[in-house]
N, C-alpha and C. Protein backbone atom coordinates (compact mmCIF):
# COMPACT_ATOMS: atom_id res chain seq x y z
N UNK A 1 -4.22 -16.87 85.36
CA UNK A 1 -3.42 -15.86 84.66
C UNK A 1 -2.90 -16.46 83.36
N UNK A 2 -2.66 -16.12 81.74
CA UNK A 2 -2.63 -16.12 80.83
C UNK A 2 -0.66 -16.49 81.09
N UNK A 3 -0.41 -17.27 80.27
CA UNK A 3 1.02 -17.74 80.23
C UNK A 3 1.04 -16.83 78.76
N UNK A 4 0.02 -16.07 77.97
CA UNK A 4 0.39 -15.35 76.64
C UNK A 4 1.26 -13.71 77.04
N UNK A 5 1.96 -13.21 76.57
CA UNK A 5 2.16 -12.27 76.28
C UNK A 5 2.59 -11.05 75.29
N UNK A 6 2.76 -9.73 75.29
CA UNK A 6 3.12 -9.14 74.11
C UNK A 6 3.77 -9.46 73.48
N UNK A 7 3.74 -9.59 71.94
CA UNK A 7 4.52 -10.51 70.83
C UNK A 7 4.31 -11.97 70.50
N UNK A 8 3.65 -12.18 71.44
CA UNK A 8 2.93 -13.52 71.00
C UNK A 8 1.81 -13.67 69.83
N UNK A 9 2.10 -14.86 69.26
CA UNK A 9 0.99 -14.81 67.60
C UNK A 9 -0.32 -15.21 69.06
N UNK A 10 -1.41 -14.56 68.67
CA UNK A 10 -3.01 -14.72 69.37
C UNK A 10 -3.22 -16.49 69.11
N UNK A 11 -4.06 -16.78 69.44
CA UNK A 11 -4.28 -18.68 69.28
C UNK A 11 -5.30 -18.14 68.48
N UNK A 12 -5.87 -18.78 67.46
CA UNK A 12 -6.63 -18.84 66.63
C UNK A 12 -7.91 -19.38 67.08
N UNK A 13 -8.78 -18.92 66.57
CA UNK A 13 -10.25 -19.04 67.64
C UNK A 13 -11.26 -19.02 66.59
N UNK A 14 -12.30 -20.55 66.34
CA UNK A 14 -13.15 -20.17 65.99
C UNK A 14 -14.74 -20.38 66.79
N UNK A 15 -15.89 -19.72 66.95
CA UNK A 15 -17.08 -19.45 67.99
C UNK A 15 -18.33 -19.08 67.41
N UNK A 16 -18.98 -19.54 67.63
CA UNK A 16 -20.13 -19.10 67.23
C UNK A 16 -21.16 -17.55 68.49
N UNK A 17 -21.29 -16.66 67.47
CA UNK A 17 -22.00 -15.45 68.05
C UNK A 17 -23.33 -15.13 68.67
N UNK A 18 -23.96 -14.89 68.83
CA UNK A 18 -25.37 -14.55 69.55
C UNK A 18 -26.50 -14.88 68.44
N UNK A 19 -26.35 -14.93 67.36
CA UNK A 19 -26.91 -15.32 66.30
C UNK A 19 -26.42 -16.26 65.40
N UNK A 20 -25.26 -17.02 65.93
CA UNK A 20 -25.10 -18.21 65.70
C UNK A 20 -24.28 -18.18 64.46
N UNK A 21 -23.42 -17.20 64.10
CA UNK A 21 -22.78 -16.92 62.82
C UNK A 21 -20.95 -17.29 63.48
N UNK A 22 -20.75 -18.06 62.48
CA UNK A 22 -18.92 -18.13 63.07
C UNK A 22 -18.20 -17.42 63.06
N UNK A 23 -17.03 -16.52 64.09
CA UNK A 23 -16.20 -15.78 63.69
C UNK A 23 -14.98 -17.05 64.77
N UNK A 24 -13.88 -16.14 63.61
CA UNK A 24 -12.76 -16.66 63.68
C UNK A 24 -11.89 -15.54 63.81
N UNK A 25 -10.24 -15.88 64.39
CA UNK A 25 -9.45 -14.64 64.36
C UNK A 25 -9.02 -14.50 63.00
N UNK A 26 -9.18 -15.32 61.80
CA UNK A 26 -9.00 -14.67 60.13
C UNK A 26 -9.98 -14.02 59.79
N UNK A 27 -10.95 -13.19 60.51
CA UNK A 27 -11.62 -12.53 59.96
C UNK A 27 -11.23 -10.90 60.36
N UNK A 28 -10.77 -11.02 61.25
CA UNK A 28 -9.99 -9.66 61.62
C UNK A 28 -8.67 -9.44 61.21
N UNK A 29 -7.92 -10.52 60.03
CA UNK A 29 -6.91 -9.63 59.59
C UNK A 29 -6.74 -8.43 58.56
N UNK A 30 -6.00 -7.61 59.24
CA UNK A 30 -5.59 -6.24 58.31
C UNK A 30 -6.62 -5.54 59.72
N UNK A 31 -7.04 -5.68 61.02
CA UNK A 31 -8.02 -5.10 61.82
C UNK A 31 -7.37 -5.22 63.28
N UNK A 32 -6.78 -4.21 63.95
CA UNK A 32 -7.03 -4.72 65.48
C UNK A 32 -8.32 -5.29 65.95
N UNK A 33 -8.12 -5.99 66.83
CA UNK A 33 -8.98 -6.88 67.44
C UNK A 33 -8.93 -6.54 68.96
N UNK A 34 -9.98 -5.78 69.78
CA UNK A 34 -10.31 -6.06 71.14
C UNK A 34 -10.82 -7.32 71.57
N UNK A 35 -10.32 -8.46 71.65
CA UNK A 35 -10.86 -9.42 72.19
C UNK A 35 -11.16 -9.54 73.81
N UNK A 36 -12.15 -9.55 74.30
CA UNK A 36 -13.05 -9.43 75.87
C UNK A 36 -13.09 -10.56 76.62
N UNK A 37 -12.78 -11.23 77.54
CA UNK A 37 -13.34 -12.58 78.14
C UNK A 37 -13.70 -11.59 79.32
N UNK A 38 -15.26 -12.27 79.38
CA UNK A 38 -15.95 -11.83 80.91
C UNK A 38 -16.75 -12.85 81.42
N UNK A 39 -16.56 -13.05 82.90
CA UNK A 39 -17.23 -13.93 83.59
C UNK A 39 -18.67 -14.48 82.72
N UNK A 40 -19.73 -13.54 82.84
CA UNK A 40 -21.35 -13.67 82.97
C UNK A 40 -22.14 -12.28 82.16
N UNK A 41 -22.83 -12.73 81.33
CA UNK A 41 -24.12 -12.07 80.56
C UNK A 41 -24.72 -11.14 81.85
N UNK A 42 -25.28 -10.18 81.49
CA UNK A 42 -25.82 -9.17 82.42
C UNK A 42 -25.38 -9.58 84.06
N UNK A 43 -24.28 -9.09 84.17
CA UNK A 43 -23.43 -9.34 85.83
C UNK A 43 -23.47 -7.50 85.68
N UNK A 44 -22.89 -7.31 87.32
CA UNK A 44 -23.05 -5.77 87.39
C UNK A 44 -21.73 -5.48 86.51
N UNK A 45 -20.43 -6.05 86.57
CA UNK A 45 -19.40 -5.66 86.41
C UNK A 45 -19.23 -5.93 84.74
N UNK A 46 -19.65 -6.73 84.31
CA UNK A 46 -19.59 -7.69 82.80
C UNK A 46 -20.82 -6.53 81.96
N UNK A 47 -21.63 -5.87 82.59
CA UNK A 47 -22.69 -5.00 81.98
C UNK A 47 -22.14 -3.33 81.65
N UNK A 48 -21.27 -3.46 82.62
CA UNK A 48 -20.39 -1.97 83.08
C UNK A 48 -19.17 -2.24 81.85
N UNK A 49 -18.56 -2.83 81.27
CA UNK A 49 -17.40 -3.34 80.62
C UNK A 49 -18.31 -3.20 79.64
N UNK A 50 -19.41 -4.25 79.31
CA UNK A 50 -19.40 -3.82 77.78
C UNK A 50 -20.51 -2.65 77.34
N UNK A 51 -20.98 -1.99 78.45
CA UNK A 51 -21.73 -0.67 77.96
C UNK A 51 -20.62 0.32 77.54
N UNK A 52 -19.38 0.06 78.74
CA UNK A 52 -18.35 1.41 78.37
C UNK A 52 -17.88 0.72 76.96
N UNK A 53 -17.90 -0.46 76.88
CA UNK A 53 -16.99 -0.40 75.11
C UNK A 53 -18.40 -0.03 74.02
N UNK A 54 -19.47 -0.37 74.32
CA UNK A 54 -20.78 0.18 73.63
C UNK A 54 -20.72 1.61 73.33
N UNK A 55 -20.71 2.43 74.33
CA UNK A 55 -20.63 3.91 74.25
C UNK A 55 -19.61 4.46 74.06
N UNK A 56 -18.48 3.81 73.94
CA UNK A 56 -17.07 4.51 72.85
C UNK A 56 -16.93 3.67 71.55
N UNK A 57 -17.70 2.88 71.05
CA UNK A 57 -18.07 2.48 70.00
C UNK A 57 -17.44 2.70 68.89
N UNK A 58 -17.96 4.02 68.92
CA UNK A 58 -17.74 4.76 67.19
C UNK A 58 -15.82 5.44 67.46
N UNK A 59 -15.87 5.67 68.94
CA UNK A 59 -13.95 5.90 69.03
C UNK A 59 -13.32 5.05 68.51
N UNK A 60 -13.65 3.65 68.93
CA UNK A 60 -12.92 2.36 69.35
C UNK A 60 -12.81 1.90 67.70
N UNK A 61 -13.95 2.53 66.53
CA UNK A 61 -14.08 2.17 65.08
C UNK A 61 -13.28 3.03 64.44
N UNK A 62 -13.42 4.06 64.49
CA UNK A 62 -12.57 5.31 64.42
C UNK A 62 -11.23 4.71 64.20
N UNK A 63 -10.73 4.57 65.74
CA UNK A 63 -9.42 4.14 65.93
C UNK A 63 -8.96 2.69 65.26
N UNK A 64 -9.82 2.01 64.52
CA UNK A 64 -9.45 0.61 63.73
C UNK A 64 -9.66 -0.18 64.47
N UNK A 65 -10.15 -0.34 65.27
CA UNK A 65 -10.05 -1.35 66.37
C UNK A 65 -11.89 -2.25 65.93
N UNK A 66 -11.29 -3.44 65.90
CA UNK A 66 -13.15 -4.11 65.98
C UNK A 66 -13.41 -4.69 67.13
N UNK A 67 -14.08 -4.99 67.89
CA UNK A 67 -14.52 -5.66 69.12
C UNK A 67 -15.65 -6.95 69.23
N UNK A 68 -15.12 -8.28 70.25
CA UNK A 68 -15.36 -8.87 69.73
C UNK A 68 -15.29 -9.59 71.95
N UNK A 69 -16.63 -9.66 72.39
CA UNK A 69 -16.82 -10.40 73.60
C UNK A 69 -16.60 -11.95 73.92
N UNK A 70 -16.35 -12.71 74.49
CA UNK A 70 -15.89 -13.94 74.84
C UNK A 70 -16.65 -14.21 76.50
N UNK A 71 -17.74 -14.89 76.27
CA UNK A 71 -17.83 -15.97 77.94
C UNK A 71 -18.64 -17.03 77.41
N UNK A 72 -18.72 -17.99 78.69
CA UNK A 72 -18.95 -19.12 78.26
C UNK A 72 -20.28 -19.22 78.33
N UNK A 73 -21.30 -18.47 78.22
CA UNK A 73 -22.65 -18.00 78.29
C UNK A 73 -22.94 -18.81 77.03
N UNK A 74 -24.14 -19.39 76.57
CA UNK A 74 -24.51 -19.94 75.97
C UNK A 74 -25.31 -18.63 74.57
N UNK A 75 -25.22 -19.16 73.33
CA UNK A 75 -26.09 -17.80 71.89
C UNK A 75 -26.94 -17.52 72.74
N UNK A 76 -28.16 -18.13 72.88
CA UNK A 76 -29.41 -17.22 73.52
C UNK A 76 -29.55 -16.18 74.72
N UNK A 77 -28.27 -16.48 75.98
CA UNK A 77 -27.92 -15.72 76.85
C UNK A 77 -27.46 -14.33 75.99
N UNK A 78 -26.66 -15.12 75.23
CA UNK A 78 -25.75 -13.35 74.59
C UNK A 78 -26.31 -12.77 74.34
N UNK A 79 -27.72 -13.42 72.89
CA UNK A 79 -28.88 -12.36 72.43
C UNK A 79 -29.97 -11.66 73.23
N UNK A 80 -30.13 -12.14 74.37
CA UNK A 80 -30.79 -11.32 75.58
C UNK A 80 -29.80 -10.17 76.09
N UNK A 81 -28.58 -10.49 76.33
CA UNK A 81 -27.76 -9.23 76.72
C UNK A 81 -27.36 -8.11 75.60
N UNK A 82 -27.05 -8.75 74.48
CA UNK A 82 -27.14 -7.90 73.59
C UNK A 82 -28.37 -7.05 73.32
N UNK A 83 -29.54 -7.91 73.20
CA UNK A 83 -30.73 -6.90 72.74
C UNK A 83 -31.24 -5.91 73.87
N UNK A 84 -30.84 -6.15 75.05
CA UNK A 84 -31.19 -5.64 76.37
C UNK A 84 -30.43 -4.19 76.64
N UNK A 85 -29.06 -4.72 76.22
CA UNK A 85 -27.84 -3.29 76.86
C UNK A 85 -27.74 -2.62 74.95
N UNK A 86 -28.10 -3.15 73.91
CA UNK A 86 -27.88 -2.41 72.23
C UNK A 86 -26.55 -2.20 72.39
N UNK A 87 -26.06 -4.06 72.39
CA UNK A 87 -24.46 -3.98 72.09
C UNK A 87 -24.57 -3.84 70.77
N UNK A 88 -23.36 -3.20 70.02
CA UNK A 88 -22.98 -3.11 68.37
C UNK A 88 -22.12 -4.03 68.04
N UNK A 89 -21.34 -5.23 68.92
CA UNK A 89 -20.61 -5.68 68.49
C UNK A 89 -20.80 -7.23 68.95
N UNK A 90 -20.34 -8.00 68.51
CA UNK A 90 -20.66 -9.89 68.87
C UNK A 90 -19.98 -10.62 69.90
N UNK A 91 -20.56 -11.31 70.37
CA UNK A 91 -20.02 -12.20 72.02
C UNK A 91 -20.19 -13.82 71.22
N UNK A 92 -18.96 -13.94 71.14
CA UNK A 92 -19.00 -15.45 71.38
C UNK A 92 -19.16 -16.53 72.39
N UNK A 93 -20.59 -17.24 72.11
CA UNK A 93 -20.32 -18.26 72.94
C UNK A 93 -19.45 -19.11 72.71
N UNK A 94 -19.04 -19.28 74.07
CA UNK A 94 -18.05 -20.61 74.45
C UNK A 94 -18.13 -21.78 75.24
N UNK A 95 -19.15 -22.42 75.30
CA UNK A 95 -19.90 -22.69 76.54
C UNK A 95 -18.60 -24.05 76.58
N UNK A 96 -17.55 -24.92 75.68
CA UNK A 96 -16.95 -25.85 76.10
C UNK A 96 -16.00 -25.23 76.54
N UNK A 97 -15.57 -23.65 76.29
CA UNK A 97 -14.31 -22.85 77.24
C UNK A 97 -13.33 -23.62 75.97
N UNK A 98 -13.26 -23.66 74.96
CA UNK A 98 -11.85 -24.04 73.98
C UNK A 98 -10.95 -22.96 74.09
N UNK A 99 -11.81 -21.70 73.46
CA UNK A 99 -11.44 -20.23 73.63
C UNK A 99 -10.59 -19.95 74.51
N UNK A 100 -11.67 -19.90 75.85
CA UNK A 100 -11.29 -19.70 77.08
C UNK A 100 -9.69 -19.66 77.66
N UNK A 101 -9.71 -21.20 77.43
CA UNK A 101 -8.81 -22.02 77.82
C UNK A 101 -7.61 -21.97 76.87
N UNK A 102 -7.52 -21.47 75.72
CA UNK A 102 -6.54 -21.53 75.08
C UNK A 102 -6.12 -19.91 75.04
N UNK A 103 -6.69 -19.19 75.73
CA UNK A 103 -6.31 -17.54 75.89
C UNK A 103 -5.96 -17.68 77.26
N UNK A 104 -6.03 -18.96 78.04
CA UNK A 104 -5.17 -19.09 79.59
C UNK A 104 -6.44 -18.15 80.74
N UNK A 105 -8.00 -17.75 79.92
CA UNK A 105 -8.12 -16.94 81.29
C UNK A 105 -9.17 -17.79 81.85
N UNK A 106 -9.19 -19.13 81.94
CA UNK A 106 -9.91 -20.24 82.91
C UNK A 106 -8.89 -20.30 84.04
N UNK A 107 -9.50 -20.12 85.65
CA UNK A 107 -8.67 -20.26 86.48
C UNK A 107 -9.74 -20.20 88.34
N UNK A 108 -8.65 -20.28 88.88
CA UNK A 108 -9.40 -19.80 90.73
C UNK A 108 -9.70 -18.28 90.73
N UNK A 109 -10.78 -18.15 91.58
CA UNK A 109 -11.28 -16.98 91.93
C UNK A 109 -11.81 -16.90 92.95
N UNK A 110 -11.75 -15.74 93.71
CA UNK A 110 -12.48 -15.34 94.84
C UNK A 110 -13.86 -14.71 94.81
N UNK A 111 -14.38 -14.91 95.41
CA UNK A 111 -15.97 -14.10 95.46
C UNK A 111 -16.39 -14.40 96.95
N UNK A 112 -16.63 -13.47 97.73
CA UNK A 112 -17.57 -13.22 98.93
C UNK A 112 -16.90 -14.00 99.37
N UNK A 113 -15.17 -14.55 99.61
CA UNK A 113 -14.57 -15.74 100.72
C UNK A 113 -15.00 -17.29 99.90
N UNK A 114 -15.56 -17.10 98.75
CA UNK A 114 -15.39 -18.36 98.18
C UNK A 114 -14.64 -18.25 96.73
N UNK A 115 -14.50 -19.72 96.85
CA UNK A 115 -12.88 -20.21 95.56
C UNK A 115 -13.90 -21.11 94.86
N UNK A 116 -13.17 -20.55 93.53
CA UNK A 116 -14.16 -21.42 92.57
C UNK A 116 -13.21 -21.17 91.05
N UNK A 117 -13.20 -21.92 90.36
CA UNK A 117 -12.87 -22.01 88.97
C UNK A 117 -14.15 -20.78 88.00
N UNK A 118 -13.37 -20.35 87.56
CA UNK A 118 -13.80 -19.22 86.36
C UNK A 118 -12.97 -18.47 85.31
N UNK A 119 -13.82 -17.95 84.64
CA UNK A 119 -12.97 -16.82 83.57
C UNK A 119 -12.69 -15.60 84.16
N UNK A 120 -11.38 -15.18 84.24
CA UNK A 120 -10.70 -14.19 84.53
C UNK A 120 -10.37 -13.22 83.60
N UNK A 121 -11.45 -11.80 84.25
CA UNK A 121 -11.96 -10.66 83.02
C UNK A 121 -10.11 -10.24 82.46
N UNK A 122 -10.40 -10.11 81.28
CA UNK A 122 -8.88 -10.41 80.87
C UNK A 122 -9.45 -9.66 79.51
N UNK A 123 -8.46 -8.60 78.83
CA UNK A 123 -8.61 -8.51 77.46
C UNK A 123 -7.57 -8.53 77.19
N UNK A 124 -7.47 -8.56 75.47
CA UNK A 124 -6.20 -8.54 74.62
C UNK A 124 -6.64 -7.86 73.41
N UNK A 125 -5.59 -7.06 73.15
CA UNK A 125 -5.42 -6.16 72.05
C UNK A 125 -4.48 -6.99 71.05
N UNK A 126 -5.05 -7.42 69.64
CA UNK A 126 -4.28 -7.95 68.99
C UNK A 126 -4.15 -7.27 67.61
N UNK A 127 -3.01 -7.63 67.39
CA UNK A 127 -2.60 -5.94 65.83
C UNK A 127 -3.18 -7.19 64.89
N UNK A 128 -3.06 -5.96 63.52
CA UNK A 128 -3.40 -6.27 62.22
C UNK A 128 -3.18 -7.55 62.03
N UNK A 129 -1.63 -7.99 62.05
CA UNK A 129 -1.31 -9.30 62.08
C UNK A 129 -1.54 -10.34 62.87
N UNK A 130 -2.64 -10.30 63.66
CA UNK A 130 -2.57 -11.47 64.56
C UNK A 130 -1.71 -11.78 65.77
N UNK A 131 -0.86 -10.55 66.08
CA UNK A 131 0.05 -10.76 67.21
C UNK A 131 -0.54 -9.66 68.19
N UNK A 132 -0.27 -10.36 69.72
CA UNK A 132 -0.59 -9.69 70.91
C UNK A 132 0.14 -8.51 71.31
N UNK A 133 -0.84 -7.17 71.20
CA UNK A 133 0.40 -6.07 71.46
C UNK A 133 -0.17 -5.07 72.93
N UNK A 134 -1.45 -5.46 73.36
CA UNK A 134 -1.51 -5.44 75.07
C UNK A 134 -2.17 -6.63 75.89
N UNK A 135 -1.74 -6.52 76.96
CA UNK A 135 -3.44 -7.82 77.74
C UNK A 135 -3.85 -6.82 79.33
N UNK A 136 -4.82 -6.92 79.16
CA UNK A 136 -5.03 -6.44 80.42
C UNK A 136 -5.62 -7.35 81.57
N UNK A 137 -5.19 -7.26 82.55
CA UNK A 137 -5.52 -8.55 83.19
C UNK A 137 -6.01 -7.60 84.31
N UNK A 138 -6.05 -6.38 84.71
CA UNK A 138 -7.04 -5.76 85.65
C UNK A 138 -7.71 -4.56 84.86
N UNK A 139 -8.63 -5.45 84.97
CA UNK A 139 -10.00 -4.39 83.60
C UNK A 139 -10.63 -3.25 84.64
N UNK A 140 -10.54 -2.06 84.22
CA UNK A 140 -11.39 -1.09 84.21
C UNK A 140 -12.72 -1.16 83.73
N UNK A 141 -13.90 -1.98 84.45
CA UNK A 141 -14.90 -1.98 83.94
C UNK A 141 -15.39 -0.76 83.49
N UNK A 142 -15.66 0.17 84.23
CA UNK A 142 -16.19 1.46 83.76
C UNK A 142 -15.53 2.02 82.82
N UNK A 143 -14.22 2.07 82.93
CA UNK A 143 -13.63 3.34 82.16
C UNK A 143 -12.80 2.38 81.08
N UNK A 144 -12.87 1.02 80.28
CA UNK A 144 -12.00 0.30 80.12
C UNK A 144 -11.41 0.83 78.54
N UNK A 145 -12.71 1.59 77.85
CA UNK A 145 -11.67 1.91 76.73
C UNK A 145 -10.92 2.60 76.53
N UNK A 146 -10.87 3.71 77.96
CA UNK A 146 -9.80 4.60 78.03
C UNK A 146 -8.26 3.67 78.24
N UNK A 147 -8.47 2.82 78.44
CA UNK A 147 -7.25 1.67 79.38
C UNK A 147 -6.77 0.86 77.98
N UNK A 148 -7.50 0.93 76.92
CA UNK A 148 -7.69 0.19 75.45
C UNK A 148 -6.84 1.47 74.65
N UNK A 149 -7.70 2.05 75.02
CA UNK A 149 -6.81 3.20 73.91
C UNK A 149 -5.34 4.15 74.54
N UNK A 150 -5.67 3.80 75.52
CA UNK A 150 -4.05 4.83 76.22
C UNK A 150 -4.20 6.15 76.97
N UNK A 151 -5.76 6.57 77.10
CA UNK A 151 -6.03 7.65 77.78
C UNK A 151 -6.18 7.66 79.23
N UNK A 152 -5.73 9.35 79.48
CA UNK A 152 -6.21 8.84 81.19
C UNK A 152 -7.75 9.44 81.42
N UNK A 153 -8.11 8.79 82.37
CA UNK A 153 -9.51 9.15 82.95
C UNK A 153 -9.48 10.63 83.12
């Protein structure tokens, strides 16, 4: 679980994308920022999350918001998931978890009765300025940009 919360300045992050281009959080100022951490590249639940932010897309642009994926999947994983699901928007790899780990969502997890260290699907909404103004720490895979933008299902 993330020791960050609302009103907190975001940690500054720089990653390289699926095509190997750097983004940083100074490239989104004057821009909300959906920032994503998800377990795994084409997982059922990690495919469901970023198709629903894929197919509200043009809302989520609309609304000012840019979007911007996080796991520790290695560029060439991303560019297979990207070219596979026609994401519109960039996944940083993280494969040393700097990111990760400095957004607090490296941690224990359960799966099928087993415990294991992982990224905990976690987003954050960060304003114009670089400060944290939601986190969601139980993602609505399916429906998550309704949960982003404030709507109900």
């Amino acid at each position: 679980m993330s020791n960050l919360k609302p009103g907190d300045k975001a940690p500054d992050f720089n990653g390289n994308d699926q095509q190997g281009k750097l983004i940083s959080l100074n490239n989104f100022k004057g821009k909300k920022l959906v920032l994503y951490f998800y377990p795994k590249d084409d997982t059922p639940g990690c495919t469901a999350e970023a198709c629903n932010l894929r197919d509200n897309y043009s809302t989520l642009i609309k609304k000012g918001y840019a979007i911007i994926g996080i796991s520790a999947d290695n560029e060439k994983s991303h560019q297979k998931f990207v070219e596979k699901f026609k994401l519109p928007f960039s996944l940083i790899a993280d494969t040393d978890k700097q990111i990760i780990k400095a957004y607090g969502v490296w941690g224990p997890k359960k799966f099928m009765g087993r415990e294991f260290d992982g990224i905990l699907r976690t987003t954050f909404v960060i304003d114009e300025n670089g400060v944290i103004e939601k986190i969601f720490s139980k993602v609505d895979t399916k429906n998550h940009t309704s949960q982003i933008i404030g709507e109900e299902k």
